[in-house]
C-alpha atoms as a PDB file:
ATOM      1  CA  UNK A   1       0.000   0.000   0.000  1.00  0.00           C
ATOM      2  CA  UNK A   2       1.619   3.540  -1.081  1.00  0.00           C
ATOM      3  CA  UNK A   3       2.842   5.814   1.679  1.00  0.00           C
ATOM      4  CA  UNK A   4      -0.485   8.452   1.683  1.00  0.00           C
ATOM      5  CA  UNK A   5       2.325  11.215   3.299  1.00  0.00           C
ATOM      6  CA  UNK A   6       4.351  10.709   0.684  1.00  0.00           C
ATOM      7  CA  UNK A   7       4.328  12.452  -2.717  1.00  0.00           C
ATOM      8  CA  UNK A   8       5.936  10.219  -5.323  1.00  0.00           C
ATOM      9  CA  UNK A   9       8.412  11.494  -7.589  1.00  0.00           C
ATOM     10  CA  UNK A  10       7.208  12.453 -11.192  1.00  0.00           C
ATOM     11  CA  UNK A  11       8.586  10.317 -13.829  1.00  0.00           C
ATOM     12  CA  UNK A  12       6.193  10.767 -16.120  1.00  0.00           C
ATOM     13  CA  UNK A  13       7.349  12.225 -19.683  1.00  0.00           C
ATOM     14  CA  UNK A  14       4.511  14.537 -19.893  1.00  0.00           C
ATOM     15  CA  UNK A  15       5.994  16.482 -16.868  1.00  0.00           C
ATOM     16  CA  UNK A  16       8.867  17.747 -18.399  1.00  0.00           C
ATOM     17  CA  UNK A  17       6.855  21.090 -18.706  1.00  0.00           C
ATOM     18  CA  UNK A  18       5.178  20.635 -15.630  1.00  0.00           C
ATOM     19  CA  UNK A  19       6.513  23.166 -12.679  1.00  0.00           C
ATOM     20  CA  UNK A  20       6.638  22.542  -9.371  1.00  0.00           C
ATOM     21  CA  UNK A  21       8.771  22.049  -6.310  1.00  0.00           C
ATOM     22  CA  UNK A  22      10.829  19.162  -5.253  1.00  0.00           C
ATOM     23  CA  UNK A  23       8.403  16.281  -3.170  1.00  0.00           C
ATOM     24  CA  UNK A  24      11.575  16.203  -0.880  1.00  0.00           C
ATOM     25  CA  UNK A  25      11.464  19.343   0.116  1.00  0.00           C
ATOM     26  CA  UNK A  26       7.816  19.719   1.508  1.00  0.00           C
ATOM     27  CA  UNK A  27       7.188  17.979   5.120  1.00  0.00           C
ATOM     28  CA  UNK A  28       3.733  16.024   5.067  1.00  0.00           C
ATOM     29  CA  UNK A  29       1.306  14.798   8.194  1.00  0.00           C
ATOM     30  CA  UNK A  30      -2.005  13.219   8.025  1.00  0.00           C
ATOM     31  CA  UNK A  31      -3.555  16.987   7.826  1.00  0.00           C
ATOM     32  CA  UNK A  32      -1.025  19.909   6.418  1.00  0.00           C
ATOM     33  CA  UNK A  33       1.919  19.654   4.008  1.00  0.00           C
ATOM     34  CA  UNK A  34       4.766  22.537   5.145  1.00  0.00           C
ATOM     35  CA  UNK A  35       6.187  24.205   2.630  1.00  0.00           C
ATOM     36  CA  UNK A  36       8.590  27.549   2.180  1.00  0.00           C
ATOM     37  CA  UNK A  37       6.759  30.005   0.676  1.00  0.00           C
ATOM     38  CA  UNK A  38       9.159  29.944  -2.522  1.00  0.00           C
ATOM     39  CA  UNK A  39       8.187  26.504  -2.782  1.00  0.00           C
ATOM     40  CA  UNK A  40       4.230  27.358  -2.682  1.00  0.00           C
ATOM     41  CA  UNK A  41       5.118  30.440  -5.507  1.00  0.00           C
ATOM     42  CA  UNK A  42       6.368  27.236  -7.674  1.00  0.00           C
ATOM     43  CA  UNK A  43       2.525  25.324  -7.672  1.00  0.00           C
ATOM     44  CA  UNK A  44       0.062  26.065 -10.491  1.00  0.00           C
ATOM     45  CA  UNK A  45      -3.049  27.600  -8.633  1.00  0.00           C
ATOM     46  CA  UNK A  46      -6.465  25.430  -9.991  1.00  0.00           C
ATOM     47  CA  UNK A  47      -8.866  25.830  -7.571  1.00  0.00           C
ATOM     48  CA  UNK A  48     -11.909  25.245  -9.626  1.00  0.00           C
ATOM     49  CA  UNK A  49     -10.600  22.400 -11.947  1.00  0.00           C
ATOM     50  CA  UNK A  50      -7.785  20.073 -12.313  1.00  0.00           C
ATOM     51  CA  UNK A  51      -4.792  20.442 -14.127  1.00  0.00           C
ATOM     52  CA  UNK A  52      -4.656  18.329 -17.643  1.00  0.00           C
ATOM     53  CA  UNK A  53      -2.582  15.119 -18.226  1.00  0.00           C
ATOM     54  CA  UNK A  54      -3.094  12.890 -14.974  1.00  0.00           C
ATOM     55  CA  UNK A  55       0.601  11.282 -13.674  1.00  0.00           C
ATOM     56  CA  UNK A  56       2.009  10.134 -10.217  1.00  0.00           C
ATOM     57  CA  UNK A  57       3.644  13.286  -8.712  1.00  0.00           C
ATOM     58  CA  UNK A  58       1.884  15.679 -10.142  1.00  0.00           C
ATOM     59  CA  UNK A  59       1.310  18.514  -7.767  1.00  0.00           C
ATOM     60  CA  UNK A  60      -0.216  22.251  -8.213  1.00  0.00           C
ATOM     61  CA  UNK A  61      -2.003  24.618  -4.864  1.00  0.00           C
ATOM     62  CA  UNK A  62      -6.020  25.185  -4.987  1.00  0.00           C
ATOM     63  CA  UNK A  63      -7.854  27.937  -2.844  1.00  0.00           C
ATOM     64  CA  UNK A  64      -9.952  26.873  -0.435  1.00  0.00           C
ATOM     65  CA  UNK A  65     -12.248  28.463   2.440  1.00  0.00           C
ATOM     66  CA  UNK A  66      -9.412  28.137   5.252  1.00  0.00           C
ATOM     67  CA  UNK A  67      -6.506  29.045   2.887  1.00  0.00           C
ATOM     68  CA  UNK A  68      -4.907  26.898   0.264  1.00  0.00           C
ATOM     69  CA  UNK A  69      -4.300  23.110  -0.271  1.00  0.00           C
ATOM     70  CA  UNK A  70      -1.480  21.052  -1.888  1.00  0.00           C
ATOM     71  CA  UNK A  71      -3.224  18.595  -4.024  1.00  0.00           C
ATOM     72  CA  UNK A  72      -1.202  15.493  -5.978  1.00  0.00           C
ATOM     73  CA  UNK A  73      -1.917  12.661  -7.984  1.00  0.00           C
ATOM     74  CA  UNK A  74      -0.565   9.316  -6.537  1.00  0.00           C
ATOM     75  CA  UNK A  75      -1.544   6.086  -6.463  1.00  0.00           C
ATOM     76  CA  UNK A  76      -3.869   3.733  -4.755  1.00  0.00           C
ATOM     77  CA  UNK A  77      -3.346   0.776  -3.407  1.00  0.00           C
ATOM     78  CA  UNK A  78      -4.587  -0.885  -7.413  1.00  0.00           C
ATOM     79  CA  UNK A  79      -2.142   1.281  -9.332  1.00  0.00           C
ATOM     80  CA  UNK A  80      -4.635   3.881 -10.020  1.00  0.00           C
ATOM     81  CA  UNK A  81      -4.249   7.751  -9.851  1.00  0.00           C
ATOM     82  CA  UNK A  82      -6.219   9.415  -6.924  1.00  0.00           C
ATOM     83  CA  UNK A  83      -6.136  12.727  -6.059  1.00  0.00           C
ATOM     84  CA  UNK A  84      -4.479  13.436  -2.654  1.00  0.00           C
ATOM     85  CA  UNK A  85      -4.802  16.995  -0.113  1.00  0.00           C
ATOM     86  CA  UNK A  86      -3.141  18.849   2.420  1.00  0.00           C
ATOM     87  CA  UNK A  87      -3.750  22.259   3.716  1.00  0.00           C
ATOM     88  CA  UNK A  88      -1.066  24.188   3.406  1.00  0.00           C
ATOM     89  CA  UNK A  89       1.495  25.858   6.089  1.00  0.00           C
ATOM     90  CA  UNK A  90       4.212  28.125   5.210  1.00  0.00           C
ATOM     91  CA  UNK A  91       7.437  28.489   7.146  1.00  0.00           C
END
């Protein structure tokens, strides 16, 4: 079963164009995913829809009531893409 605090590395060829911070250098829990805010500049903002082209380790920020959440595609415990959130903190 995949790590669900873990955000796996993108390996995908489609996300050579893709831009976004390195997994390894956000901190995740159960609830919030910690981030520098240099790091948060670096996520695409879709708060009303998802980004195209679905891949493992894709991540971008969406606005929310309380803030802002890190969202990701990773996988489930069949292989399949599933969307995964945190709220965001910024140190």
């Amino acid at each position: 079963m995949p790590d669900k605090n873990v955000i796996p590395p993108m390996t995908n060829p489609m996300g050579k164009g893709w831009t976004q911070p390195k997994p390894c250098d956000i901190e995740l829990d159960d609830t919030h995913a910690l981030m520098n805010k240099s790091d948060f500049d670096r996520l695409p903002v879709y708060s009303w829809s998802y980004p195209s082209g679905v891949y493992p380790g894709k991540m971008w920020a969406a606005k929310v009531d309380t803030g802002f959440q890190l969202r990701w595609f990773g996988n489930d415990e069949n292989g399949r893409c599933q969307i995964n959130s945190r709220s965001v903190l910024i140190a």
